[in-house]
Protein backbone atom coordinates (compact mmCIF):
# COMPACT_ATOMS: atom_id res chain seq x y z
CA UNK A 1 11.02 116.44 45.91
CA UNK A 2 9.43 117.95 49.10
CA UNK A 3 9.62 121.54 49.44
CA UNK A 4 11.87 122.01 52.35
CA UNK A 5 14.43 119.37 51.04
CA UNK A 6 14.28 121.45 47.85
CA UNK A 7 15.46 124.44 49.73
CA UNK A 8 17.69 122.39 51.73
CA UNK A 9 19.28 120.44 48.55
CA UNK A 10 19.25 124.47 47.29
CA UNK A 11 21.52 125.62 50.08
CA UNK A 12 18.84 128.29 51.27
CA UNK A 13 19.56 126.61 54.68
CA UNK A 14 19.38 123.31 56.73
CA UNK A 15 15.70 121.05 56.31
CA UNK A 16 14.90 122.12 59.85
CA UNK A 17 15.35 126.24 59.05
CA UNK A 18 13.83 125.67 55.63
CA UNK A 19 10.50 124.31 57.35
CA UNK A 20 10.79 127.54 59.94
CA UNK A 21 10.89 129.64 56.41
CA UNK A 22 7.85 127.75 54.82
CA UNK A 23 5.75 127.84 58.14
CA UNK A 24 6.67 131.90 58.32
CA UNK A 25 5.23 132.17 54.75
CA UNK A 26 8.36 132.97 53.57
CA UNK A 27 8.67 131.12 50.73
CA UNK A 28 6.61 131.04 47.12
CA UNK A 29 6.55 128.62 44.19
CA UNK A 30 5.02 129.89 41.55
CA UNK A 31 4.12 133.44 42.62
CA UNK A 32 1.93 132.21 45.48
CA UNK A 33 2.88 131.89 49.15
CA UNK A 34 3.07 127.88 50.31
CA UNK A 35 3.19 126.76 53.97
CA UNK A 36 3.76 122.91 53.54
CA UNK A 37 7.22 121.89 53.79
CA UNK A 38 5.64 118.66 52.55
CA UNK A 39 4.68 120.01 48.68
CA UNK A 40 6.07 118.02 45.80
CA UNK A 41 7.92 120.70 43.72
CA UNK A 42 9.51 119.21 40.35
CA UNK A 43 11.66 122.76 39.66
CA UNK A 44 9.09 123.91 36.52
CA UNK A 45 7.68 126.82 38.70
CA UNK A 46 9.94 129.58 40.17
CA UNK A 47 10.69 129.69 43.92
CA UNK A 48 11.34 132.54 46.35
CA UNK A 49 12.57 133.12 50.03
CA UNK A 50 11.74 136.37 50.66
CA UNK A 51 11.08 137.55 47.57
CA UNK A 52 14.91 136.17 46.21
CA UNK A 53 14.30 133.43 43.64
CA UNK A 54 16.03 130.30 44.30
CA UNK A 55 18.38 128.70 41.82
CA UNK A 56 18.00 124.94 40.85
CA UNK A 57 19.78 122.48 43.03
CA UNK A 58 23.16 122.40 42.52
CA UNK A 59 25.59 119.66 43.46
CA UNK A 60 29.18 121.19 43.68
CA UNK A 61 28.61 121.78 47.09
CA UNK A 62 31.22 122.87 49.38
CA UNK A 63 32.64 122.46 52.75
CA UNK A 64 35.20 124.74 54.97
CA UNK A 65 36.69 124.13 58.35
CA UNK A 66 37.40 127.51 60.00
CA UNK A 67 39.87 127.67 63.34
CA UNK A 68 36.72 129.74 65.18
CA UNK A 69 38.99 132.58 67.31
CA UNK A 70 37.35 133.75 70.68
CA UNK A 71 34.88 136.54 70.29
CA UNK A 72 33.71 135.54 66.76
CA UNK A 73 30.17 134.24 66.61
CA UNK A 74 28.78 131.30 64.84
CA UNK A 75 25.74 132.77 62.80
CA UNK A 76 25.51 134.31 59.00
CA UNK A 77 24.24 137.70 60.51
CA UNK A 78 24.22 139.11 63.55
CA UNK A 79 22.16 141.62 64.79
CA UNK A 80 24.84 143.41 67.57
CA UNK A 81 27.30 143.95 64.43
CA UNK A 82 29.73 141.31 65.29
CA UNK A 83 32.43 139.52 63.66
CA UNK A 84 30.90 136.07 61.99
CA UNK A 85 32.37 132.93 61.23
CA UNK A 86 31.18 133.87 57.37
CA UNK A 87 32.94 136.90 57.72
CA UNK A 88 36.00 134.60 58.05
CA UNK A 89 35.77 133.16 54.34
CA UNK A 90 36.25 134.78 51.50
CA UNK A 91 33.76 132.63 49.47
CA UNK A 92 32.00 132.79 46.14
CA UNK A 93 28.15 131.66 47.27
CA UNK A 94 25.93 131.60 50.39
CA UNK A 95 27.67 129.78 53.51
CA UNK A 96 25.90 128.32 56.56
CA UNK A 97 27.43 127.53 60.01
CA UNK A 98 27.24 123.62 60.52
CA UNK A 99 25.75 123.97 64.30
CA UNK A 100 26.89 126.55 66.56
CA UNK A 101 29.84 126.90 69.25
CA UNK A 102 29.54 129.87 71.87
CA UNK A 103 31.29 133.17 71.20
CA UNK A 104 33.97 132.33 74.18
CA UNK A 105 34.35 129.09 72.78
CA UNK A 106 37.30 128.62 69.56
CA UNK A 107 38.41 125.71 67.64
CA UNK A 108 36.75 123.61 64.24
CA UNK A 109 33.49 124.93 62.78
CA UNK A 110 32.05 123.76 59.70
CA UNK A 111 30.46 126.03 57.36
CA UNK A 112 28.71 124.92 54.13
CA UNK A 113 26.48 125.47 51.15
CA UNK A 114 25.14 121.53 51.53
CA UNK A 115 22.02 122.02 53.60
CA UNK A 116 21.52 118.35 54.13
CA UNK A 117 24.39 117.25 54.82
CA UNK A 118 24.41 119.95 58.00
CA UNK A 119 21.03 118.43 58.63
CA UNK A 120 22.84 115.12 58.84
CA UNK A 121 25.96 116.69 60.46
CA UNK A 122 23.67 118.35 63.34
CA UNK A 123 20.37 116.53 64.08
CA UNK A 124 20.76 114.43 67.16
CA UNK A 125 19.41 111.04 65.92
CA UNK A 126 22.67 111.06 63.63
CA UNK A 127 24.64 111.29 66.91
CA UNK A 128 27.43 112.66 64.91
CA UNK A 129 30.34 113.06 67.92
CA UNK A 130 32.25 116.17 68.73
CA UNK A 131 35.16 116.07 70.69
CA UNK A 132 36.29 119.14 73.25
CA UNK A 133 39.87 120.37 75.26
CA UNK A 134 38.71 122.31 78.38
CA UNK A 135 40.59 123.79 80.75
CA UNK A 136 39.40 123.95 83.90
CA UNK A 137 38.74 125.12 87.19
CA UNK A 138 39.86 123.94 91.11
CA UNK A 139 42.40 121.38 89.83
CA UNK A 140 42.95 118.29 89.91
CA UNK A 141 39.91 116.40 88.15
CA UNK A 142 39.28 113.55 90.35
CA UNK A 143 38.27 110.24 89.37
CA UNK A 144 34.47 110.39 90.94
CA UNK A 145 33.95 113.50 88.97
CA UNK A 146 35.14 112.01 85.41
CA UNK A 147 33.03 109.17 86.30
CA UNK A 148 30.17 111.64 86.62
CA UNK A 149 30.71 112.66 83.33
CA UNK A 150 31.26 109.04 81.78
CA UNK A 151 27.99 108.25 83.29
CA UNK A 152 25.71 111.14 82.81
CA UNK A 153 25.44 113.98 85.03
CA UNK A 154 21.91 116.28 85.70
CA UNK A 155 21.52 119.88 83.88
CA UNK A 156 18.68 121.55 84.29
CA UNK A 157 17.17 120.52 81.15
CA UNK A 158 17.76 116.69 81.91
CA UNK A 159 20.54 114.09 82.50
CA UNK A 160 23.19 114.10 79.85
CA UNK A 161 24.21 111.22 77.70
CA UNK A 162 27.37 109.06 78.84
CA UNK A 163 30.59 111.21 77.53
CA UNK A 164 33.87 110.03 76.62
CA UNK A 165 36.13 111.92 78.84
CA UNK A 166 40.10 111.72 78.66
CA UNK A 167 42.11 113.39 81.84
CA UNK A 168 45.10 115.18 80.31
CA UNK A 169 46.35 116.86 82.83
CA UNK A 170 45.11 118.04 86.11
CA UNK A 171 43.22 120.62 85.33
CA UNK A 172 42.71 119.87 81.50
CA UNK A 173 39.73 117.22 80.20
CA UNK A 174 39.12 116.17 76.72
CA UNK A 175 35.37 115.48 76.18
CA UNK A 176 33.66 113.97 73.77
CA UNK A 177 29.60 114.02 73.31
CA UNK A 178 27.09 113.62 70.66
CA UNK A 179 24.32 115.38 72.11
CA UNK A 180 24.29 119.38 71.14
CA UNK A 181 22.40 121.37 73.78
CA UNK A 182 23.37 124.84 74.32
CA UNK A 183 26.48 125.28 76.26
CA UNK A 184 26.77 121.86 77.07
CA UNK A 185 29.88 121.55 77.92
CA UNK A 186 30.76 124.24 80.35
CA UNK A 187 27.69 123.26 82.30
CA UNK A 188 28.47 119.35 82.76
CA UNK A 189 31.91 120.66 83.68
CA UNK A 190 30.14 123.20 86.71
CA UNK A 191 27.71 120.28 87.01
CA UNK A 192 30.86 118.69 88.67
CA UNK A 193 32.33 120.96 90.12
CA UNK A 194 35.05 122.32 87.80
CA UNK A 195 33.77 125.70 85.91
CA UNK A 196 35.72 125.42 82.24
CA UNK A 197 38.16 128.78 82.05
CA UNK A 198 39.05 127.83 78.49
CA UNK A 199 37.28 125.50 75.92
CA UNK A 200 38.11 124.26 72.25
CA UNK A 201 36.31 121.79 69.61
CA UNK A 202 39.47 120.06 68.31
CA UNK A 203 37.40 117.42 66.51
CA UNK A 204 34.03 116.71 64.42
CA UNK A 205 32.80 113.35 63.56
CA UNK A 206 36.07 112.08 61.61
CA UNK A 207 37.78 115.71 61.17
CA UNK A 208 40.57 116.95 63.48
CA UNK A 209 41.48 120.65 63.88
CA UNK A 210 44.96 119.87 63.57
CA UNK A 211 47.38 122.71 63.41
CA UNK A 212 44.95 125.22 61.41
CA UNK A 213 46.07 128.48 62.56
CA UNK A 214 43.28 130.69 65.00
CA UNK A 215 40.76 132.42 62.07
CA UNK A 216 42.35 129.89 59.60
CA UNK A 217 40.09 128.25 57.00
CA UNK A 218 39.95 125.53 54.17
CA UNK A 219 37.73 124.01 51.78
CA UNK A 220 37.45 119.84 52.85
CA UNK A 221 38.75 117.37 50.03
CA UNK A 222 36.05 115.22 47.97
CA UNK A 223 37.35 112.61 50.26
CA UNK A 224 36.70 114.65 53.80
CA UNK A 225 33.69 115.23 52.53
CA UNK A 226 32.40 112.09 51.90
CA UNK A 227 33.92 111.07 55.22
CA UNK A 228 31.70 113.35 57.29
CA UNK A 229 28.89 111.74 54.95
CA UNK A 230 29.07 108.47 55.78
């Protein structure tokens, strides 16, 4: 197995971070730094990430969805001494944030020990679909601006992919988009006219928030699980 999808398999963190790790010359296997996220290891020599050996690859993986509250942000560690989403859960081994939502931004957030499956869950040729309520600004939506957003509208780091976009009420939109650029929502929502006052991820790929109470959590069935797999 290839180095990085070792560390991946391992939980360290997601393929793409585990490559960031071996490039950094952060990571050994047997005593000796390695910088090829490409090399074969076969678990008979010991491996470290910064200087922490890692164990074999496991496969009782686990999955949470946490109710993300407003104000919490969605990294292991941060640096400014803020609340975490893994601050949230109370768990028994290493948990990674499945993508990221903004700290103004609340609703479903995965967090996991499976580093590919949030490789799969987040990489954008997997086009795994996230759904979003936002409330909104200047009232009512009209139809030429949802159409904007069906269509694609023009960010400053490109045109968007088409969105599915349901009007709920005059000033509230449910969105739904694959792609995950950085604030990506709020912007295509300005892009149009209508700055987002209040915004919530109420689904991910087949998983629904559902009534999960704000800073609520829960490990995902066997069956959710391999759901979001497929």
């Amino acid at each position: 197995m290839r180095l990085a999808k070792h560390l991946a398999h391992a939980g360290v963190a997601s393929r793409r971070a585990a490559e960031q790790l071996i490039f950094a010359g952060r990571v050994t296997v047997g005593g000796h730094v390695v910088r090829d996220p490409a090399r074969d290891v076969d678990g008979s020599q010991p491996i470290t990430v910064d200087g922490r050996p890692v164990g074999t690859v496991e496969h009782d993986r686990v999955v949470y969805i946490l109710n993300k509250p407003a104000g919490v942000v969605s990294t292991s560690h941060d640096t400014h001494g803020r609340r975490t989403v893994v601050d949230l859960i109370n768990a028994d081994r290493r948990l990674y944030p499945v993508g990221r939502l903004d700290a103004d931004t609340t609703g479903l957030i995965l967090l996991t020990d499976d580093g590919e499956l949030a490789y799969r869950l987040t990489h954008p040729s997997f086009e795994v679909p996230k759904t979003y309520r936002a409330v909104v600004r200047n009232a009512p939506v009209r139809e030429p601006a949802l159409r904007k957003l069906r269509e694609g509208v023009e960010l400053d780091d490109g045109r968007t992919s088409p969105a599915k976009v349901r009007k709920i009420s005059s000033g509230e939109l449910e969105i739904t988009i694959h792609e995950g650029r950085k604030r990506q929502v709020r912007r295509m929502c300005e892009a149009i006219g209508h700055r987002v006052e209040a915004l919530e991820r109420v689904a991910f790929g087949p998983l629904r928030l559902g009534n999960l109470p704000a800073g609520g959590h829960r490990k995902l069935t066997a069956a959710e699980v391999e759901r979001l797999r497929r």
